[in-house]
PDB file of N, CA and C in Angstrom:
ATOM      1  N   UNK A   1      66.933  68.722  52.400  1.00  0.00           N
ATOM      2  CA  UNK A   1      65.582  68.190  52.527  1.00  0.00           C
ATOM      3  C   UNK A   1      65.060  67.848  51.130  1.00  0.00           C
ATOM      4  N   UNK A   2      64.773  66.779  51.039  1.00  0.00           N
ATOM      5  CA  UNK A   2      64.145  66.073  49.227  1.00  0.00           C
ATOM      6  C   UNK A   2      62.749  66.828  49.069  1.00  0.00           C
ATOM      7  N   UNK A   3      62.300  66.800  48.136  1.00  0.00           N
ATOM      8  CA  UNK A   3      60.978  67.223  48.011  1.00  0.00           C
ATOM      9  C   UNK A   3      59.647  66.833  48.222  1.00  0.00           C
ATOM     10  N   UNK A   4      59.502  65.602  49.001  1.00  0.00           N
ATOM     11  CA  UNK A   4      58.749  64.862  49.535  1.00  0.00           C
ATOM     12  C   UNK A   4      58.714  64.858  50.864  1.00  0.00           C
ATOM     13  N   UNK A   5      59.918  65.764  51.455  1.00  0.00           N
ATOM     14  CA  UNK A   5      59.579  66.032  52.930  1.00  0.00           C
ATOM     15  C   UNK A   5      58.886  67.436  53.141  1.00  0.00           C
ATOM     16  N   UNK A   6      59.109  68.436  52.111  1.00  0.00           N
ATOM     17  CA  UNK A   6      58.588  69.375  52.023  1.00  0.00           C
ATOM     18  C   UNK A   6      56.728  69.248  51.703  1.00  0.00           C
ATOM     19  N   UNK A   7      56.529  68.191  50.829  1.00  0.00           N
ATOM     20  CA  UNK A   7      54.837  68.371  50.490  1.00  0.00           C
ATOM     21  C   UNK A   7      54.088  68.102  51.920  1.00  0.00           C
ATOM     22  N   UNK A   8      52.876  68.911  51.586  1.00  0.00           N
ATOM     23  CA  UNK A   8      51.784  68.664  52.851  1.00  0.00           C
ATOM     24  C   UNK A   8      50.896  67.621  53.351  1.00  0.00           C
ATOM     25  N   UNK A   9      51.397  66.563  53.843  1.00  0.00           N
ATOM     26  CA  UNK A   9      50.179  65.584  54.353  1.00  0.00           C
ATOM     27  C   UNK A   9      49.603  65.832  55.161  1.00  0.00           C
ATOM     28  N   UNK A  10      48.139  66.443  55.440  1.00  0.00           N
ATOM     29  CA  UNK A  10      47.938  67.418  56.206  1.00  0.00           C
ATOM     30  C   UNK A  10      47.141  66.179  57.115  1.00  0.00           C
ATOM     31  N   UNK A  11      46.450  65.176  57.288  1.00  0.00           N
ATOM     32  CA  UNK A  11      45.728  63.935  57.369  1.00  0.00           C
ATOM     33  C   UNK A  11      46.018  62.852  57.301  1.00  0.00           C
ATOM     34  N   UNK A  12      46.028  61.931  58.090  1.00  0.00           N
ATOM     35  CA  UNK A  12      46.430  60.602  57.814  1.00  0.00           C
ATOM     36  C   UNK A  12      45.605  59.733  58.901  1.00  0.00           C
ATOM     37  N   UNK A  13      44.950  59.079  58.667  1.00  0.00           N
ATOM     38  CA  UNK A  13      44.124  57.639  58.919  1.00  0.00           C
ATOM     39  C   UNK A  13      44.416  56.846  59.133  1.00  0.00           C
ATOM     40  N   UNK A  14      43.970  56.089  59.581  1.00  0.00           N
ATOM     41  CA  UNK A  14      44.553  54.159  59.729  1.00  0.00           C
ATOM     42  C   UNK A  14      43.997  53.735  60.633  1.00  0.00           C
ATOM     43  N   UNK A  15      43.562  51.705  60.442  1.00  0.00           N
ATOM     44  CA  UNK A  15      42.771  51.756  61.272  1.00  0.00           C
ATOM     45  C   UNK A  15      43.837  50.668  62.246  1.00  0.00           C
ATOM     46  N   UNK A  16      43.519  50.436  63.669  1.00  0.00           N
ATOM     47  CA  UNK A  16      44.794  49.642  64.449  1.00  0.00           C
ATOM     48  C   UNK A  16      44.924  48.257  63.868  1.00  0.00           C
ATOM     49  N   UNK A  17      44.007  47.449  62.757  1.00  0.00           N
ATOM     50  CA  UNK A  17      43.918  46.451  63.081  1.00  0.00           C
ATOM     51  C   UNK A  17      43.889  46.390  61.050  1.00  0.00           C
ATOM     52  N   UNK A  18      44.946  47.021  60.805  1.00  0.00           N
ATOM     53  CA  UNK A  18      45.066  47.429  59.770  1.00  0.00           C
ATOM     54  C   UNK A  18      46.099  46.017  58.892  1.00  0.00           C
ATOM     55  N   UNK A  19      46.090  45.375  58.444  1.00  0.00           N
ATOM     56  CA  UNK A  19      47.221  44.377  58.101  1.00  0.00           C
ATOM     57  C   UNK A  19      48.317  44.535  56.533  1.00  0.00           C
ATOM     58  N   UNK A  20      47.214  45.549  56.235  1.00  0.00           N
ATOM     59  CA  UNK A  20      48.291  45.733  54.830  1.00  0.00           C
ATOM     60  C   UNK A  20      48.637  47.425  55.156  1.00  0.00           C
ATOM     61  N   UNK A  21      48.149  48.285  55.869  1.00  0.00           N
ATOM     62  CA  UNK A  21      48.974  49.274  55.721  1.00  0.00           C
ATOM     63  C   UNK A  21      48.856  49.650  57.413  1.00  0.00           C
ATOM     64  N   UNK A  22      49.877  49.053  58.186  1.00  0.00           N
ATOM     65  CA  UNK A  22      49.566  48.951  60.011  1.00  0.00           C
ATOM     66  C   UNK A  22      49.714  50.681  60.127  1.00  0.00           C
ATOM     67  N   UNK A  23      49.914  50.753  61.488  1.00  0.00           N
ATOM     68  CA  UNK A  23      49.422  51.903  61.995  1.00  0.00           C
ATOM     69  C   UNK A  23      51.286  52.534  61.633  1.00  0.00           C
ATOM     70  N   UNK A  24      51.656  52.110  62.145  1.00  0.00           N
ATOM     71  CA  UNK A  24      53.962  51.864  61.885  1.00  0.00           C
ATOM     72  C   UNK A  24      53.722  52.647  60.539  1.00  0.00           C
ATOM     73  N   UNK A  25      53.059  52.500  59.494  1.00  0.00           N
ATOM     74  CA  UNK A  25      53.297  53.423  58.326  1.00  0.00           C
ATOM     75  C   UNK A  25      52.687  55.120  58.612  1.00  0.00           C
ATOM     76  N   UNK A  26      51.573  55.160  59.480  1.00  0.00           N
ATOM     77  CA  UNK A  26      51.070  56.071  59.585  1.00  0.00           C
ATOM     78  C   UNK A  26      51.808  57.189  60.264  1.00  0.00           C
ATOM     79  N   UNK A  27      52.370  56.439  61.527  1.00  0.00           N
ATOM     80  CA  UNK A  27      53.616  56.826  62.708  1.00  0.00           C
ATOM     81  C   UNK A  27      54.551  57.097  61.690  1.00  0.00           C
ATOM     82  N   UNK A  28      55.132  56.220  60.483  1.00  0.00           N
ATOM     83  CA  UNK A  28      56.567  56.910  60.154  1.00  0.00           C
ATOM     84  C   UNK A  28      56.008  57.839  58.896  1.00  0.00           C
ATOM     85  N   UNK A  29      54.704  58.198  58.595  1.00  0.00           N
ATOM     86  CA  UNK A  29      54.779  59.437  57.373  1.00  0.00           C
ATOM     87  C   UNK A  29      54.499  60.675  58.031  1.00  0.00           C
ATOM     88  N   UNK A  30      54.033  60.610  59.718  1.00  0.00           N
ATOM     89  CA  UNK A  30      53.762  61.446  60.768  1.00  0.00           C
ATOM     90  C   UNK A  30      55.432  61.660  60.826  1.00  0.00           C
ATOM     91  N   UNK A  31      55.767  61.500  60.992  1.00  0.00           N
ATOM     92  CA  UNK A  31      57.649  61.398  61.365  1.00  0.00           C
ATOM     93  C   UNK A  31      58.068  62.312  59.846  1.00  0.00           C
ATOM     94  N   UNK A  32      57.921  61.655  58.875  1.00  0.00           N
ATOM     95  CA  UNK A  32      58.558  62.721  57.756  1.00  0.00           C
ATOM     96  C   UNK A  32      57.658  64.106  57.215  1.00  0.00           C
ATOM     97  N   UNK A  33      56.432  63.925  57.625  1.00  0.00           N
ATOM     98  CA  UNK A  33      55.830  64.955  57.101  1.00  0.00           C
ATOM     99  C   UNK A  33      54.920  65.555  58.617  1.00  0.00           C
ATOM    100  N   UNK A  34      55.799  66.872  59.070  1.00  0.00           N
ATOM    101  CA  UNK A  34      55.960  67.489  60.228  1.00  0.00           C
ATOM    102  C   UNK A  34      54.417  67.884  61.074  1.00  0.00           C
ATOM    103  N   UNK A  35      54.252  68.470  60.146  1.00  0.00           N
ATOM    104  CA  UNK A  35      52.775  68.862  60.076  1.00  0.00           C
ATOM    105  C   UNK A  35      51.866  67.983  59.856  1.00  0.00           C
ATOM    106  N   UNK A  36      51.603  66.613  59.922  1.00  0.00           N
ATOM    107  CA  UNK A  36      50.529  66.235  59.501  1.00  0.00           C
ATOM    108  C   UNK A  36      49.490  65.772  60.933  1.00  0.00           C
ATOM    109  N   UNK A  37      48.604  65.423  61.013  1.00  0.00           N
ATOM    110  CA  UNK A  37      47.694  64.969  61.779  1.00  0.00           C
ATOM    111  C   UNK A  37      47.652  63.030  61.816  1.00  0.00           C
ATOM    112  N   UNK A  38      47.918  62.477  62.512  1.00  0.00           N
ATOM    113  CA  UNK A  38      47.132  61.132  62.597  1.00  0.00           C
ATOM    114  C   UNK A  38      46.395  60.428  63.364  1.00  0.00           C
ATOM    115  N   UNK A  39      45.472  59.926  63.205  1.00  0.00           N
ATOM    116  CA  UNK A  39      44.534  59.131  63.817  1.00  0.00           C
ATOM    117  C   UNK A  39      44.222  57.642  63.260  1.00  0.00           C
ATOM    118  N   UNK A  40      43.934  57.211  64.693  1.00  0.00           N
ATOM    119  CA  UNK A  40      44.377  55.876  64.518  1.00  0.00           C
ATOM    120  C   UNK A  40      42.807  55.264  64.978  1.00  0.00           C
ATOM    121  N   UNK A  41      41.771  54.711  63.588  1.00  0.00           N
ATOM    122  CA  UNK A  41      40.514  54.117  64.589  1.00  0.00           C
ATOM    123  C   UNK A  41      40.527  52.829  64.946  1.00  0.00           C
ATOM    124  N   UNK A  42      40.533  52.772  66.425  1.00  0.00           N
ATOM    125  CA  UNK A  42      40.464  51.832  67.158  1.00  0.00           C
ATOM    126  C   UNK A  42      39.480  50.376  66.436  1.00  0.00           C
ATOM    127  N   UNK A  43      39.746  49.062  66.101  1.00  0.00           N
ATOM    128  CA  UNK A  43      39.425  47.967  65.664  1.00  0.00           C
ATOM    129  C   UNK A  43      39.126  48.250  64.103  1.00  0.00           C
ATOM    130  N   UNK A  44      39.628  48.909  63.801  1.00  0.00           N
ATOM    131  CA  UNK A  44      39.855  49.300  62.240  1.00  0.00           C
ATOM    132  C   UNK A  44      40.279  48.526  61.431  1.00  0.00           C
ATOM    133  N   UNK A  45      39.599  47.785  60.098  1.00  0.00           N
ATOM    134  CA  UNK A  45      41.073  47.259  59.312  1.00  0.00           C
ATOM    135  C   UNK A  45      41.162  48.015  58.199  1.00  0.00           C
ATOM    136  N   UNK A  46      41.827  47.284  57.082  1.00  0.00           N
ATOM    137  CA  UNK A  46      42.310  47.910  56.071  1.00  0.00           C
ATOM    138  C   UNK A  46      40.841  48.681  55.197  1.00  0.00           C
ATOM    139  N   UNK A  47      39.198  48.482  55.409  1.00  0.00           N
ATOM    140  CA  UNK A  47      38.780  49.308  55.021  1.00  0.00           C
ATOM    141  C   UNK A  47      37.581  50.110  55.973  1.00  0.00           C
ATOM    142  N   UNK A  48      38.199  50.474  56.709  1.00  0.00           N
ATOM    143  CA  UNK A  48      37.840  51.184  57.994  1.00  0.00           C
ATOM    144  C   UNK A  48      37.175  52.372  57.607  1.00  0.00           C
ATOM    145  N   UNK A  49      37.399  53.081  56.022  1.00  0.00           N
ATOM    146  CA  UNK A  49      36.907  54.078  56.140  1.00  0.00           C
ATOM    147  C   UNK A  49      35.423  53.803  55.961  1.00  0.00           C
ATOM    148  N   UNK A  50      35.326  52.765  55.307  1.00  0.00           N
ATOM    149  CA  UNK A  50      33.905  52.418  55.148  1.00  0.00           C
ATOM    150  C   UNK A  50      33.286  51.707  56.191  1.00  0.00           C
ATOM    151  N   UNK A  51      33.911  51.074  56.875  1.00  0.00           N
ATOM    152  CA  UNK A  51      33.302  50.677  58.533  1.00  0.00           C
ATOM    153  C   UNK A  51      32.835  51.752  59.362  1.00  0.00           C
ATOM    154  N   UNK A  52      33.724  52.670  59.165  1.00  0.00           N
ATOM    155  CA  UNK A  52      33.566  53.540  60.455  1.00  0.00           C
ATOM    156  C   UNK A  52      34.188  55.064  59.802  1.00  0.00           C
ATOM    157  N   UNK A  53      33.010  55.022  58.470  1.00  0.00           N
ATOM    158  CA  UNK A  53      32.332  56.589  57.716  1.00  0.00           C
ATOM    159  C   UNK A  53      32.364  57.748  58.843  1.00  0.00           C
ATOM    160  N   UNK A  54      31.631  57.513  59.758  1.00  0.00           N
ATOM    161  CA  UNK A  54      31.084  58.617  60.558  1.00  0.00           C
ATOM    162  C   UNK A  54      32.290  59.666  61.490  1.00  0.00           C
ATOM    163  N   UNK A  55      32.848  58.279  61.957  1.00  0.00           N
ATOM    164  CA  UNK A  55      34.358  58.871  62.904  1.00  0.00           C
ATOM    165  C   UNK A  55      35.642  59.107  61.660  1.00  0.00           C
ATOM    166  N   UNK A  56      35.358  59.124  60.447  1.00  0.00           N
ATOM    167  CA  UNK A  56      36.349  59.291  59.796  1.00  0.00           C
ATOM    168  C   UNK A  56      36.111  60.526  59.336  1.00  0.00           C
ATOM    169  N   UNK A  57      34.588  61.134  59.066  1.00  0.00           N
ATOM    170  CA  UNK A  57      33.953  62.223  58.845  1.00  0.00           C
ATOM    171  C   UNK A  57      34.277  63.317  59.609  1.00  0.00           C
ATOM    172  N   UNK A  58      33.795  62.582  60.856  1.00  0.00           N
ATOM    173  CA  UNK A  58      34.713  64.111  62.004  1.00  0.00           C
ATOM    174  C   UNK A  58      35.936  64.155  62.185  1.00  0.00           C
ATOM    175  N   UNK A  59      36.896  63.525  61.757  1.00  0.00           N
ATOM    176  CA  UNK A  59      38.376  64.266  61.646  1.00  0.00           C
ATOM    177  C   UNK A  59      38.626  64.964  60.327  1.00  0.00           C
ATOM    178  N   UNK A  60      38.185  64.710  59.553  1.00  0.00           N
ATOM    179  CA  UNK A  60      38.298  65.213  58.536  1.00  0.00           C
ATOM    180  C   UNK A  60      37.481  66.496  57.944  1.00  0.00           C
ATOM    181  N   UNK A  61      36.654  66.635  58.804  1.00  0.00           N
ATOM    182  CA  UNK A  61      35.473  68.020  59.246  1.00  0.00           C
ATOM    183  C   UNK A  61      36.215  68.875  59.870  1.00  0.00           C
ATOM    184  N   UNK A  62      36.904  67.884  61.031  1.00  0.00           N
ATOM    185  CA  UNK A  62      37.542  69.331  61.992  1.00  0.00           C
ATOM    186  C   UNK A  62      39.049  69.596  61.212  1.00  0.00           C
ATOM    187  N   UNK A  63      39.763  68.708  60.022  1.00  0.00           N
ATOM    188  CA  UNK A  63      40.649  69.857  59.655  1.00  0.00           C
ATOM    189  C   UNK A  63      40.344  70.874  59.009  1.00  0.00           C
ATOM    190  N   UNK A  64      39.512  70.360  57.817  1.00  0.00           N
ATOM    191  CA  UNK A  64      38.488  71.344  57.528  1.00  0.00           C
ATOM    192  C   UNK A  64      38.103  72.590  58.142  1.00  0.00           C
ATOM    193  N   UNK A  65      37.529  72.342  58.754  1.00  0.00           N
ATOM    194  CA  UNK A  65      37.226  74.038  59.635  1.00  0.00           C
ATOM    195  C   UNK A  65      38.404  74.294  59.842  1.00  0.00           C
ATOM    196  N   UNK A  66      40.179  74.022  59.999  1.00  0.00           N
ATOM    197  CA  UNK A  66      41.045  74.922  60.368  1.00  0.00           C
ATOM    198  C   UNK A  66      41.039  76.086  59.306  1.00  0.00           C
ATOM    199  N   UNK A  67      40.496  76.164  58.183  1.00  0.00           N
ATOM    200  CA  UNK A  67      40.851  76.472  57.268  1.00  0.00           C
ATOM    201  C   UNK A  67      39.252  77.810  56.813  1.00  0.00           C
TER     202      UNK A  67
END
């Protein structure tokens, strides 16, 4: 196992309508990094976090509280 399958991506984002980083990247760093979480916001593009602050807030709240 390299050492990049071992680090923690504990989160991962993306929005569906994403054109420079599609959802396929999110799915394959979910695939190498075991543990991570992804969510995918629906009509999202590449700056979704700032479209849609609020729903990006509560996933990132509730990993938060795992902790």
């Amino acid at each position: 196992m390299t050492g990049v399958q071992t680090c923690a991506l504990p989160i991962y984002c993306g929005g569906d309508q994403d054109l420079i980083s599609p959802v396929t990247v999110g799915q394959h760093l979910q695939h190498i990094f075991k543990k991570s979480e992804l969510y995918v916001i629906q009509c999202g593009e590449h700056d979704f976090a700032e479209q849609y602050a609020d729903e990006v807030a509560i996933y990132i709240n509730a990993f938060i509280k795992q902790f």
